[in-house]
C-alpha atoms as a PDB file:
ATOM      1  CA  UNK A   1      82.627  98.745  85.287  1.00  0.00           C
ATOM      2  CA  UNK A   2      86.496  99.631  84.703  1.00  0.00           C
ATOM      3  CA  UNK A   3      87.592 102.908  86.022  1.00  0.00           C
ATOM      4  CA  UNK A   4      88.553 105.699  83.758  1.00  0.00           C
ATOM      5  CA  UNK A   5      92.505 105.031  83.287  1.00  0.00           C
ATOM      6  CA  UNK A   6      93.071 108.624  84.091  1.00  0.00           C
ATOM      7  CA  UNK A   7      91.309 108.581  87.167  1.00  0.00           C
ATOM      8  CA  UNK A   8      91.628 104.431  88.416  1.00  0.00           C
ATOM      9  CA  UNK A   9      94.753 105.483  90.685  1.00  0.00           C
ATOM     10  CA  UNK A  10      93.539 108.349  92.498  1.00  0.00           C
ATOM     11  CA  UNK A  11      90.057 106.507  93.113  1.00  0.00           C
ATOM     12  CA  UNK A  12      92.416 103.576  94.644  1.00  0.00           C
ATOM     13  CA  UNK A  13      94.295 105.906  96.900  1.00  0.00           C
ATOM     14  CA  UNK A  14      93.451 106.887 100.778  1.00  0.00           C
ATOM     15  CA  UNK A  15      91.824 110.597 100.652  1.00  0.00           C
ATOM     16  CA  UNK A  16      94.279 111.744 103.055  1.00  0.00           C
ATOM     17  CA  UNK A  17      97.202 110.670 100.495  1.00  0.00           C
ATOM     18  CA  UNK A  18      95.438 112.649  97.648  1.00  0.00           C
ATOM     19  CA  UNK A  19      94.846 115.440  99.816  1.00  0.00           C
ATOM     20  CA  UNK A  20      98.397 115.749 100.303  1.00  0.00           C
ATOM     21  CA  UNK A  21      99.490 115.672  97.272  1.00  0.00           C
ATOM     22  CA  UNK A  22      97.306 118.055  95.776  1.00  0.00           C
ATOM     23  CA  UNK A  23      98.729 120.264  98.840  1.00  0.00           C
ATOM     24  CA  UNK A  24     102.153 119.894  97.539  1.00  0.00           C
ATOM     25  CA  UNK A  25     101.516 120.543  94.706  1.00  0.00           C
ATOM     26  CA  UNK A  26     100.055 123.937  95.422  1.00  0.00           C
ATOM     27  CA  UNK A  27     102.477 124.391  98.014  1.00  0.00           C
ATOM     28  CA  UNK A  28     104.927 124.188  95.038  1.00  0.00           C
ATOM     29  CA  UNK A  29     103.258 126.001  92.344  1.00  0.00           C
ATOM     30  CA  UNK A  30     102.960 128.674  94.758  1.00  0.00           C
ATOM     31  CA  UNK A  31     106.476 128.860  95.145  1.00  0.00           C
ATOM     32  CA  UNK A  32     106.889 129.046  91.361  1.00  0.00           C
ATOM     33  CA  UNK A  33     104.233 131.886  91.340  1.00  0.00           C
ATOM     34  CA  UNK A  34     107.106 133.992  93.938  1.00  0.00           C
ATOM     35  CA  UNK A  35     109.724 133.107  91.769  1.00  0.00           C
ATOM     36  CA  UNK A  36     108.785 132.377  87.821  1.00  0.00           C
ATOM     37  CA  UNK A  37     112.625 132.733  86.718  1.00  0.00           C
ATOM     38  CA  UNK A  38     112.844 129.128  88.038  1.00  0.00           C
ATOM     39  CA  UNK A  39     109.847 127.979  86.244  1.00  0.00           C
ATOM     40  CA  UNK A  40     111.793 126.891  83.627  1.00  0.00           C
ATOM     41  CA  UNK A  41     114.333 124.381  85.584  1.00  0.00           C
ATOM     42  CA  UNK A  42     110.863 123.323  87.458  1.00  0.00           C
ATOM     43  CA  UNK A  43     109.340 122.325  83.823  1.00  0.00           C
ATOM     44  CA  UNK A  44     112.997 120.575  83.131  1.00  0.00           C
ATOM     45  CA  UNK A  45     112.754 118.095  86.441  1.00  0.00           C
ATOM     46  CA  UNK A  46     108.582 117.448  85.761  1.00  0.00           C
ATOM     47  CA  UNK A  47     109.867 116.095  82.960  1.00  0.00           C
ATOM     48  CA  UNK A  48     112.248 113.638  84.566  1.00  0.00           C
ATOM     49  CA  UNK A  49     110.053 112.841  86.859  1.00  0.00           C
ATOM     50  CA  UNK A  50     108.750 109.337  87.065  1.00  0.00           C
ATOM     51  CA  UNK A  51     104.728 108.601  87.519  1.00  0.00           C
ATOM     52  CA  UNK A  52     103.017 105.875  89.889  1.00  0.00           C
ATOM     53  CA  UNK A  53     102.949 103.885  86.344  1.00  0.00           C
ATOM     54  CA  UNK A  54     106.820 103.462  85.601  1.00  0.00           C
ATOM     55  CA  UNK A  55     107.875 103.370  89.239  1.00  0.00           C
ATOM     56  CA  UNK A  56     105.410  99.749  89.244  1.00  0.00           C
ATOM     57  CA  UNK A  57     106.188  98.634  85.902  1.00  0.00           C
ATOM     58  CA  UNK A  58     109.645  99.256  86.731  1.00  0.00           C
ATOM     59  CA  UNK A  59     109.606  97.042  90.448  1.00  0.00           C
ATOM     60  CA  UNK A  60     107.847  94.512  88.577  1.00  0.00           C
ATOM     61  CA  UNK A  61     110.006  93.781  86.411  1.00  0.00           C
ATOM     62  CA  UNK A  62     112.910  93.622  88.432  1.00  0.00           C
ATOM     63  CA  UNK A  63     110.998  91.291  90.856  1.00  0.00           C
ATOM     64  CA  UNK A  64     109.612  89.007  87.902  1.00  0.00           C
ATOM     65  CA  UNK A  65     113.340  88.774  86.445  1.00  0.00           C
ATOM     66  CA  UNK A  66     114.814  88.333  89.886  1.00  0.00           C
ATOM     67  CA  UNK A  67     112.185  85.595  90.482  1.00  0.00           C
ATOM     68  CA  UNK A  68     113.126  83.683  87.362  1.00  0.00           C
ATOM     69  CA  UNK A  69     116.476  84.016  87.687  1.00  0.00           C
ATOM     70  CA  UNK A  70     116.539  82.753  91.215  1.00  0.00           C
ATOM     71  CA  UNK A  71     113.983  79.941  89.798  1.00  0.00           C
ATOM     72  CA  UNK A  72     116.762  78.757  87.397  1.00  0.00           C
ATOM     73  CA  UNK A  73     119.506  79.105  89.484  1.00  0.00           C
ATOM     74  CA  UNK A  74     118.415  78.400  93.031  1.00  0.00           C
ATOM     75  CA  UNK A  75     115.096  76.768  93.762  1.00  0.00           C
ATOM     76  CA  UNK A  76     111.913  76.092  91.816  1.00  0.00           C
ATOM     77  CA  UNK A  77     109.652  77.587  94.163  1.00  0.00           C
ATOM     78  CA  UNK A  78     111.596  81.498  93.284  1.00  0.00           C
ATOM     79  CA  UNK A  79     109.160  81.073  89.969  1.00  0.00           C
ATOM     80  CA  UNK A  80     106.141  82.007  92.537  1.00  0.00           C
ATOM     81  CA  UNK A  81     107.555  85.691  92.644  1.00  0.00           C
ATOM     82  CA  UNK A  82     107.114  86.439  88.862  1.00  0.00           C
ATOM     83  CA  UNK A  83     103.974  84.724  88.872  1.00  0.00           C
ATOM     84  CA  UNK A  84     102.664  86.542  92.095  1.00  0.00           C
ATOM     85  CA  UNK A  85     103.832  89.737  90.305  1.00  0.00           C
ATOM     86  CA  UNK A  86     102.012  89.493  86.758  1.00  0.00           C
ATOM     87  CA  UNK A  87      98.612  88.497  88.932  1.00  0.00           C
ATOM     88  CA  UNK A  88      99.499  92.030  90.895  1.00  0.00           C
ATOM     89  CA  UNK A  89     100.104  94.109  87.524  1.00  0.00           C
ATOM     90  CA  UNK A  90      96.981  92.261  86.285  1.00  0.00           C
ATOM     91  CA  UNK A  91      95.039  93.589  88.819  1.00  0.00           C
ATOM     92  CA  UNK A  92      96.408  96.814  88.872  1.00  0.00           C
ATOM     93  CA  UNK A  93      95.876  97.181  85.058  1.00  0.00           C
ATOM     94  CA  UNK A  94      92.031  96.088  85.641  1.00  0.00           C
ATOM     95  CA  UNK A  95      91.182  98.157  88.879  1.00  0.00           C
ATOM     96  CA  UNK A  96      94.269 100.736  88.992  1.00  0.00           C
ATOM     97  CA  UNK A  97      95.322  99.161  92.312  1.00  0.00           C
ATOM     98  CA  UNK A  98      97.725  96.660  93.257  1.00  0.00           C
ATOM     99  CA  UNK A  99      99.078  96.009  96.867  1.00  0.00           C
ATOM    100  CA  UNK A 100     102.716  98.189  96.515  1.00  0.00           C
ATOM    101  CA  UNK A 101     100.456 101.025  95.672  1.00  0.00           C
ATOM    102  CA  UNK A 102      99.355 102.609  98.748  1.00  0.00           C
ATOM    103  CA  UNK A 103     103.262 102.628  99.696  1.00  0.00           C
ATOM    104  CA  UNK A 104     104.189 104.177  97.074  1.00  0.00           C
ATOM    105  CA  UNK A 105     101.423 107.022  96.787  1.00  0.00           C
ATOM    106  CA  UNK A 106     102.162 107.593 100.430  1.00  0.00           C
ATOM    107  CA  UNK A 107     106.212 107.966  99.255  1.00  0.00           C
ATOM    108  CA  UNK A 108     105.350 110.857  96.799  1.00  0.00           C
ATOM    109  CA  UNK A 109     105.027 108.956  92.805  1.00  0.00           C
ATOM    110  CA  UNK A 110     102.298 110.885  91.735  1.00  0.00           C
ATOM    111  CA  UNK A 111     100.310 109.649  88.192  1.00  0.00           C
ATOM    112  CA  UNK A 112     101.225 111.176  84.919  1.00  0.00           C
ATOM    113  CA  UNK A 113      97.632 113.557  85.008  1.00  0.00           C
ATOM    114  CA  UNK A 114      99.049 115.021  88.542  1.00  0.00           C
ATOM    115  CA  UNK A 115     102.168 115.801  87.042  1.00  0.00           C
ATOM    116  CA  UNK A 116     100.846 117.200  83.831  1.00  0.00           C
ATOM    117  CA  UNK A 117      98.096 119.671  85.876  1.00  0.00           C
ATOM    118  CA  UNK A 118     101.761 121.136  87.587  1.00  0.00           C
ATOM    119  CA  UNK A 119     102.995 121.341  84.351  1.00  0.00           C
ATOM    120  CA  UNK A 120     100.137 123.058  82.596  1.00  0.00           C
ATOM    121  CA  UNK A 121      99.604 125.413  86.056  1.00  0.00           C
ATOM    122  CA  UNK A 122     103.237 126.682  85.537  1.00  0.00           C
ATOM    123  CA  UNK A 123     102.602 127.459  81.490  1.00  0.00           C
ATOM    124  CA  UNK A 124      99.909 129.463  82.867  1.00  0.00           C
ATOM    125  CA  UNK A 125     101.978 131.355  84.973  1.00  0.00           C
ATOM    126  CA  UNK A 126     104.684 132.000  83.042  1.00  0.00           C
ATOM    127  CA  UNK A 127     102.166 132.946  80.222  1.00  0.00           C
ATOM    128  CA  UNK A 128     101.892 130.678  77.745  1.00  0.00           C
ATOM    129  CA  UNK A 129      98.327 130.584  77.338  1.00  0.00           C
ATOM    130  CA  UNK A 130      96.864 133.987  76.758  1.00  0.00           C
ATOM    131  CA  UNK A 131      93.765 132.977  76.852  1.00  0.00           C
ATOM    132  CA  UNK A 132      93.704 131.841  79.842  1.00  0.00           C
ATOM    133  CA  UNK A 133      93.103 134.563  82.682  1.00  0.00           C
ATOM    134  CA  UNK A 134      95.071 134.926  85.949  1.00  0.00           C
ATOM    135  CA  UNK A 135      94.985 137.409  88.284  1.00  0.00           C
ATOM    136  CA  UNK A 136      97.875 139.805  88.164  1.00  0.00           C
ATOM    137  CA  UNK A 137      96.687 141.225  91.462  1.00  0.00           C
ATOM    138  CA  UNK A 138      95.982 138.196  93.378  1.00  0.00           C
ATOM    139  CA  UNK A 139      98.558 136.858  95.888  1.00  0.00           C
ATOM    140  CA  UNK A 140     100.920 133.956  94.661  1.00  0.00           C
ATOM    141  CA  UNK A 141      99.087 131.548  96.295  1.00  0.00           C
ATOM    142  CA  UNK A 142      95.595 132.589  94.721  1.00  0.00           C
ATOM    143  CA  UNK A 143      97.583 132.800  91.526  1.00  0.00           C
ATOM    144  CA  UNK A 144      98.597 129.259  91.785  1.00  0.00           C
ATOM    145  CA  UNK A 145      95.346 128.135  92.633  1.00  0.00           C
ATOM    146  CA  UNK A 146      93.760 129.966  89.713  1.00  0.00           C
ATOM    147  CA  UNK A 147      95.995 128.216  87.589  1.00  0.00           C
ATOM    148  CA  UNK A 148      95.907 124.695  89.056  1.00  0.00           C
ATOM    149  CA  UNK A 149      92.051 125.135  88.755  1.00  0.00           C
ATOM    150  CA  UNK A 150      92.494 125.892  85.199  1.00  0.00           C
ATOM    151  CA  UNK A 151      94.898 122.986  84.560  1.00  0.00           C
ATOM    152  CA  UNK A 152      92.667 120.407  85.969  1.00  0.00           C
ATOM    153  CA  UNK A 153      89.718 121.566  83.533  1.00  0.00           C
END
């Protein structure tokens, strides 16, 4: 009935946006692959990187404080913006859309999974998982396609 939380975004998102982000992300990884002595700063800005899920919690918030405050302070009928908001994060915590999201995919905020696989695809290219094969041979973009493959498994 409810969509799997790690998926619920992605399934809410145009094909054409996913597709480009997934291209991006190859696009990028591939770059690593030519150049794996910047891996490191790459792994360093993933992890300041904000996901789909703090870029909305983060807008609603502000809107739902800026709602009440302008409530208080300025006219009773502010106090629909905060209540307009929680119904959105409602039904983006039930379905994994709400209406900023298409916007936002479409921006670049990518969810926490999409950022991990370009995470785990750079460990395998700089070698942190033995076990897990990559083709010395292979061109930097197969090389960064053999590892997103194996990141997303």
């Amino acid at each position: 009935m409810f969509p799997a939380t790690t998926k619920r975004v992605a399934q809410n998102t145009a094909d054409t946006v996913n597709q480009s982000l997934r291209a991006k992300a190859e696009d990028r990884v591939t770059y690593y692959a030519e150049n794996p002595d910047l891996i490191p700063a790459r792994l360093r800005a993933l992890d300041a990187e904000w996901d789909i899920e703090r870029v909305l919690e983060t807008n609603a918030a502000t809107l739902a404080f800026a709602g009440t405050v302008l409530g208080a302070r300025v006219d009773r009928r502010f106090y629909a913006i905060p209540a307009l908001i929680t119904g959105f994060l409602f039904q983006h915590a039930i379905q994994g859309w709400c209406p900023p999201l298409p916007a936002l995919r479409r921006l670049g905020f990518r969810t926490a999974t999409e950022i991990a696989d370009e995470r785990v695809a750079l460990k395998i290219l700089r070698g942190d998982f033995k076990d897990i094969p990559i083709s010395p041979d292979a061109s930097p973009r197969e090389r960064a396609r053999q590892a997103l493959v194996a990141a997303r498994t």
